[in-house]
Structure formats: C-alpha cells, structure tokens
N, C-alpha and C. Protein backbone atom coordinates (compact mmCIF):
# COMPACT_ATOMS: atom_id res chain seq x y z
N UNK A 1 9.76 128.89 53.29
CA UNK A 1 10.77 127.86 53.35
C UNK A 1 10.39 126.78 52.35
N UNK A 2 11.29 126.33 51.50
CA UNK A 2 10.81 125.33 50.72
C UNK A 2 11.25 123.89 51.51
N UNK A 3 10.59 122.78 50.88
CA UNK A 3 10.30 121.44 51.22
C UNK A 3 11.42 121.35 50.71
N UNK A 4 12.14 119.86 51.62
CA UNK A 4 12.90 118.86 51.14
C UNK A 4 13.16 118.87 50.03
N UNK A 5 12.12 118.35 49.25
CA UNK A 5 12.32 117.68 47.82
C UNK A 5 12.30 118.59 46.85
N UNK A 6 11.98 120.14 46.80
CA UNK A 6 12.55 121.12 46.15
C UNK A 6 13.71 121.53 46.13
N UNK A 7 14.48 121.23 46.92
CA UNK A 7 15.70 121.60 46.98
C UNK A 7 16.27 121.30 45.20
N UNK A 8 17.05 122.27 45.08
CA UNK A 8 18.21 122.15 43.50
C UNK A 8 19.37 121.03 44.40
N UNK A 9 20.00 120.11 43.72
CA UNK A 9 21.29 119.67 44.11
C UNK A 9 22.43 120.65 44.80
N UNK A 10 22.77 121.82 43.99
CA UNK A 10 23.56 122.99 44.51
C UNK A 10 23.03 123.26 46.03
N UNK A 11 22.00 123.50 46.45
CA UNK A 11 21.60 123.81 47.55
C UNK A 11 21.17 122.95 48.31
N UNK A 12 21.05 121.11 48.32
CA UNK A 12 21.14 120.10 48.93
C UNK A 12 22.79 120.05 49.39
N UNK A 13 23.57 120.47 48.74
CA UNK A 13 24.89 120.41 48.43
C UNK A 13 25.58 121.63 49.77
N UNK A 14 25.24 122.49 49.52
CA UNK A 14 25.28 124.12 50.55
C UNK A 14 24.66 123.47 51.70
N UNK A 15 23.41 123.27 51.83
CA UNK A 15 23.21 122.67 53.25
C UNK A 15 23.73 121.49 53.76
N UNK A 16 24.15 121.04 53.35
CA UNK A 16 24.66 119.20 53.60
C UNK A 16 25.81 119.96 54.36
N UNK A 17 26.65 121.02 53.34
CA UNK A 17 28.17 121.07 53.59
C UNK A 17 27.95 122.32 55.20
N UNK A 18 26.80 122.75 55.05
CA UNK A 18 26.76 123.79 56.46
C UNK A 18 26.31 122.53 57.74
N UNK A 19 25.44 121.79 57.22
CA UNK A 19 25.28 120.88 58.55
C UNK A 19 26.43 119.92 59.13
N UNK A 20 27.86 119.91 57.92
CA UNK A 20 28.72 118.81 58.37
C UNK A 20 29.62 119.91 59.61
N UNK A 21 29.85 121.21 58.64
CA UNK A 21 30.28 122.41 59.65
C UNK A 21 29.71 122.63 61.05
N UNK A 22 28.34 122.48 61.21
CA UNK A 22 27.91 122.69 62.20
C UNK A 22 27.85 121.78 63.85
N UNK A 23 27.83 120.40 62.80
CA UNK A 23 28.15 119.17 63.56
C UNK A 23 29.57 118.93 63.88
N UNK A 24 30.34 119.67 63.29
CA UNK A 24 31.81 119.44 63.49
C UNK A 24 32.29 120.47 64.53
N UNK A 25 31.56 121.84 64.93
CA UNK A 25 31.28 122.90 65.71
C UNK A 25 30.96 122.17 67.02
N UNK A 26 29.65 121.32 66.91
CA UNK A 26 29.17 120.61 68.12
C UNK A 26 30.15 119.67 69.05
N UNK A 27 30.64 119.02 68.10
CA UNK A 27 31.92 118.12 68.34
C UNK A 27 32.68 118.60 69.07
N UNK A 28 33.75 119.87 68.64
CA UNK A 28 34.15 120.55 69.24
C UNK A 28 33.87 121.19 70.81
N UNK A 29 32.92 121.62 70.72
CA UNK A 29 31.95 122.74 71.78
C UNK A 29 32.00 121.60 72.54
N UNK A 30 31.32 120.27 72.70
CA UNK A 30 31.15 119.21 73.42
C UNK A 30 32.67 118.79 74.05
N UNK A 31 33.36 118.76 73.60
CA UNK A 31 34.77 118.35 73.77
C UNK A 31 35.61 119.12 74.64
N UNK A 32 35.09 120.59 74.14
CA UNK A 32 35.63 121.52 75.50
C UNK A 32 34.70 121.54 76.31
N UNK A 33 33.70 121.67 76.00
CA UNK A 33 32.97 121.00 77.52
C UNK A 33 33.93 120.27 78.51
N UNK A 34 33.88 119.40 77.93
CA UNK A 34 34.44 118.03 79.39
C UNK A 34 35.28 118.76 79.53
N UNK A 35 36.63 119.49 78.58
CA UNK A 35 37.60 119.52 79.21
C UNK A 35 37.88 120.88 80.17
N UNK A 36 36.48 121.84 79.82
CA UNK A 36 37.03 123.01 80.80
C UNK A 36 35.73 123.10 82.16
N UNK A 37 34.47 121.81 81.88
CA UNK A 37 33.93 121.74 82.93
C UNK A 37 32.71 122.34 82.55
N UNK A 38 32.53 122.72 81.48
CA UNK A 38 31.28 122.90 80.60
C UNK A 38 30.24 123.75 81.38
N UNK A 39 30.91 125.22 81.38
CA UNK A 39 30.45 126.51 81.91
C UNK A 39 29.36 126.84 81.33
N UNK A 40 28.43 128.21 81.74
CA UNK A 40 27.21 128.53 80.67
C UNK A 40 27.67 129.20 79.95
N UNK A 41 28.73 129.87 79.57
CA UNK A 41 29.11 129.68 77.93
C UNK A 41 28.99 129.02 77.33
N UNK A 42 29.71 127.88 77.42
CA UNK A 42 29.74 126.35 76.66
C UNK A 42 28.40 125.38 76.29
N UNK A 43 27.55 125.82 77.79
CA UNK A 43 26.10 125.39 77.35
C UNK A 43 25.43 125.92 75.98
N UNK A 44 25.62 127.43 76.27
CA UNK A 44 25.16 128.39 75.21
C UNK A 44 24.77 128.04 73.93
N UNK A 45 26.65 127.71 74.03
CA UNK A 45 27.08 127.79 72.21
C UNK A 45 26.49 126.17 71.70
N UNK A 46 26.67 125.16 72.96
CA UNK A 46 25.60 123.93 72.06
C UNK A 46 24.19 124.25 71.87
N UNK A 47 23.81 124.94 72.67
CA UNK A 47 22.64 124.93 72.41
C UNK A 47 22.55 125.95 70.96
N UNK A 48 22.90 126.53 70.88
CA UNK A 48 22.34 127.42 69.54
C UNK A 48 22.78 126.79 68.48
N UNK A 49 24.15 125.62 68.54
CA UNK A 49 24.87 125.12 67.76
C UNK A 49 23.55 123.70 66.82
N UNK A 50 22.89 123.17 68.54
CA UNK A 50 21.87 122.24 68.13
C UNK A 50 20.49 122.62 67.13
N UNK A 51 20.57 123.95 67.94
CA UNK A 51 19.39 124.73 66.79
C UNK A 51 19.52 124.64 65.43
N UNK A 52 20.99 125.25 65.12
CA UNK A 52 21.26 125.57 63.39
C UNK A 52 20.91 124.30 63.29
N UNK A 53 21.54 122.70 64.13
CA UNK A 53 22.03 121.98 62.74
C UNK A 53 20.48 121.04 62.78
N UNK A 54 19.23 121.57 63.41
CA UNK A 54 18.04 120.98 63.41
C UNK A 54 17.26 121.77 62.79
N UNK A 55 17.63 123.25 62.57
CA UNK A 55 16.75 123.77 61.36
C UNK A 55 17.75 123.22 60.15
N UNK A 56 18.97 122.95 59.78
CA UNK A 56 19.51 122.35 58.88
C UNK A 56 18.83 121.01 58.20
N UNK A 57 18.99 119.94 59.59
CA UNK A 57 17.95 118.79 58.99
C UNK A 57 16.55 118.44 58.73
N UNK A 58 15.87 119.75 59.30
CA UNK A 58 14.55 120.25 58.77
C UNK A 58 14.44 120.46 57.65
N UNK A 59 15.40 121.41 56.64
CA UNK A 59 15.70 121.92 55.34
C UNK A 59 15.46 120.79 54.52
N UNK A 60 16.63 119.98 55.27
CA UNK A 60 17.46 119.02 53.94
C UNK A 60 16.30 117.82 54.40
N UNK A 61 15.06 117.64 55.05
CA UNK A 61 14.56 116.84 55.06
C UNK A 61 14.79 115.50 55.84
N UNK A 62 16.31 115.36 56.60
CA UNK A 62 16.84 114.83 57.42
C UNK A 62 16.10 114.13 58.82
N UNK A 63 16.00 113.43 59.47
CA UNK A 63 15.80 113.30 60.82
C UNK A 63 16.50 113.30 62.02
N UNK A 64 16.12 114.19 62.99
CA UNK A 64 17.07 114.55 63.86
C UNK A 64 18.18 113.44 64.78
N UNK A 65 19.05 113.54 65.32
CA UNK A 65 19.65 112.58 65.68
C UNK A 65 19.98 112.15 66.95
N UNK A 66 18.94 112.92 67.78
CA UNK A 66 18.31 112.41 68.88
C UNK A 66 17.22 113.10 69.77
N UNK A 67 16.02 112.82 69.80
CA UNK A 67 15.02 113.08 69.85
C UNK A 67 14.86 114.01 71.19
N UNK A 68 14.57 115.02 71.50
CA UNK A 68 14.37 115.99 72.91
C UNK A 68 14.02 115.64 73.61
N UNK A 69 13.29 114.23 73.37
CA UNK A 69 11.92 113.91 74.18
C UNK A 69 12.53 113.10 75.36
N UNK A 70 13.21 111.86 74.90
CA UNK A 70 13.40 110.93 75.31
C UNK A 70 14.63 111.43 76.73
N UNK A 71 15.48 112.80 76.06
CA UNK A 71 16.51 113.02 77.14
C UNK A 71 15.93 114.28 78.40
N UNK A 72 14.46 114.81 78.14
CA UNK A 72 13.80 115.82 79.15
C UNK A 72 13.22 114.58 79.66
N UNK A 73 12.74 113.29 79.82
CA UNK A 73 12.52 112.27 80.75
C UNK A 73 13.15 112.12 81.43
N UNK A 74 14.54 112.18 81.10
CA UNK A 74 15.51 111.27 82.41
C UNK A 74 15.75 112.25 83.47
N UNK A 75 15.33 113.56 83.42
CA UNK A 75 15.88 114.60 84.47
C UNK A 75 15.43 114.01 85.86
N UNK A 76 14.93 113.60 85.93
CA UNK A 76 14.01 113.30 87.71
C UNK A 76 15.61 112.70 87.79
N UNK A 77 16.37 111.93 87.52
CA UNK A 77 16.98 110.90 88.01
C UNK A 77 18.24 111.63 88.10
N UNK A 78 18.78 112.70 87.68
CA UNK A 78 19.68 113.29 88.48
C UNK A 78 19.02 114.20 90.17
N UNK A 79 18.15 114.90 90.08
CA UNK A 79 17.34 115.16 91.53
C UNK A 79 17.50 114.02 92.54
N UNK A 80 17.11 112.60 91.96
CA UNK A 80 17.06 112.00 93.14
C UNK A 80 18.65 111.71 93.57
N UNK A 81 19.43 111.32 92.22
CA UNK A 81 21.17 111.51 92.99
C UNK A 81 21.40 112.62 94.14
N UNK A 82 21.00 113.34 93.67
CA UNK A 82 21.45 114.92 94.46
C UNK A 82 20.45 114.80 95.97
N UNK A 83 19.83 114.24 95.86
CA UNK A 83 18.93 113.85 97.19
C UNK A 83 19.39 112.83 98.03
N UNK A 84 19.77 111.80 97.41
CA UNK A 84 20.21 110.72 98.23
C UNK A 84 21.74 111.25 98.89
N UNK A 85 22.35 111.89 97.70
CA UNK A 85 23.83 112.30 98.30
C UNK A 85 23.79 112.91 99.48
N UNK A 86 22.67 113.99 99.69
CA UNK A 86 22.41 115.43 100.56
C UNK A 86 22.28 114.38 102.09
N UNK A 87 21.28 113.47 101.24
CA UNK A 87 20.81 112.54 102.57
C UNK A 87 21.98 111.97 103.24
N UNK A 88 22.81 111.20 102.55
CA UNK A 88 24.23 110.37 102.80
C UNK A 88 25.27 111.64 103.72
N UNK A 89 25.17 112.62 103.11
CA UNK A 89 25.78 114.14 104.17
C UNK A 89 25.46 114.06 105.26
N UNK A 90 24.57 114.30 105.15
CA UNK A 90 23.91 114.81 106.72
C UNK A 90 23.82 113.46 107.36
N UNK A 91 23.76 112.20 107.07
CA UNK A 91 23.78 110.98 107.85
C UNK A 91 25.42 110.86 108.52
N UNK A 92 26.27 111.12 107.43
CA UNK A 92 27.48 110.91 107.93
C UNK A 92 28.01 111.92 108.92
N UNK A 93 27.83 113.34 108.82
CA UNK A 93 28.06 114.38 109.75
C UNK A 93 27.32 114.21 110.91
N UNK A 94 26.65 113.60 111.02
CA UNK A 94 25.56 113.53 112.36
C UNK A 94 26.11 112.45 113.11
N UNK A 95 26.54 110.98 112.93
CA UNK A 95 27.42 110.18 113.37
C UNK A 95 28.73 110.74 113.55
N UNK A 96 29.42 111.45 112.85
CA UNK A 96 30.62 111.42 112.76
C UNK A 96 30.43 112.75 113.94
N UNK A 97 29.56 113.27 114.37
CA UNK A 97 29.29 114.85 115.25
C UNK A 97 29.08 113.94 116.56
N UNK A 98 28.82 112.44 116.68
CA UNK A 98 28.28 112.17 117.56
C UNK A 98 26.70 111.97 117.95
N UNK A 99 26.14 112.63 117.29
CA UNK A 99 24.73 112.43 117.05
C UNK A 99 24.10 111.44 117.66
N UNK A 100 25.25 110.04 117.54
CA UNK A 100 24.45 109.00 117.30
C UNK A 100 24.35 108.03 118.73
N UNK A 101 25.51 109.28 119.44
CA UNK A 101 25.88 108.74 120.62
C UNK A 101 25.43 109.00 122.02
N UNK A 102 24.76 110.29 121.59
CA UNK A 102 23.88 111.38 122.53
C UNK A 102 23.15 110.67 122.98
C-alpha cells in the first residue's frame, strides 16, 4: 500500500471521488435505517460501508471522522436504560396486581 503523500493527483483524485461515493452510500444506508427501523441488514451494509470509507481515509491520508473509541464507551448506558425500564415493569405490574396490597 503506498503512503499518503505518494499518491499521483489522478489517484488522490479516484480516491477522494470513491470516498465522496461511499459517504454518500452511508448517508443513505443511515437514513433508511431510521426509516425502516434499522434491521441487521441495514446494520450490515453500514458497517462494511464504514470500513471502505476508513480504509479510503487511510489511503488518502485523511483522519477518520469519528473515532471508535469514544462511541464503544457509552454502551454501559444503554444496559442501564434497559435495567431501570425492566425495573419500572415489574414495579408497576406488582402494584397494579395488587402486590402492594397483600
């Protein structure tokens, strides 16, 4: 693989124009996401979509445009939604069963 700064213009030019394609792919893919509820198809195709266009800005010497790191941190914080909700369930069914009256 050659470096950045070897690149010919023609082929700064070819990759520039495949990464605008690819990002314009993402756009897309993201967009039907929301709108069909963003199935594991839809996961799929971003994900492989994110691949090309990060070996793309690898090529062209680019920096990525948002870091992996920072968004595999925040996962705890959907778990605890999904915990508190589960909790809020079963609090309300147990009153509402009487539970509370036994």
């Amino acid at each position: 693989m050659s470096q950045p700064g070897d690149l010919s213009d023609e082929e700064r030019n070819r990759l520039s124009g495949e990464l605008k394609q690819v990002e314009g792919q993402q756009a897309e893919a993201l967009k039907e996401g929301f709108s069909l509820g963003g199935g594991l198809g839809n996961h799929e195709q971003r994900a492989k979509l994110d691949e090309q266009a990060e070996t793309l800005r690898q090529q062209l010497g680019v920096e990525s445009s948002a870091p992996q790191t920072r968004r595999a941190n925040r996962g705890w914080i959907g778990w605890v939604v999904l915990a508190l909700a589960c909790v809020a369930v079963v609090t309300v069914l147990w009153i509402v069963g009487g539970g509370a009256l036994a």
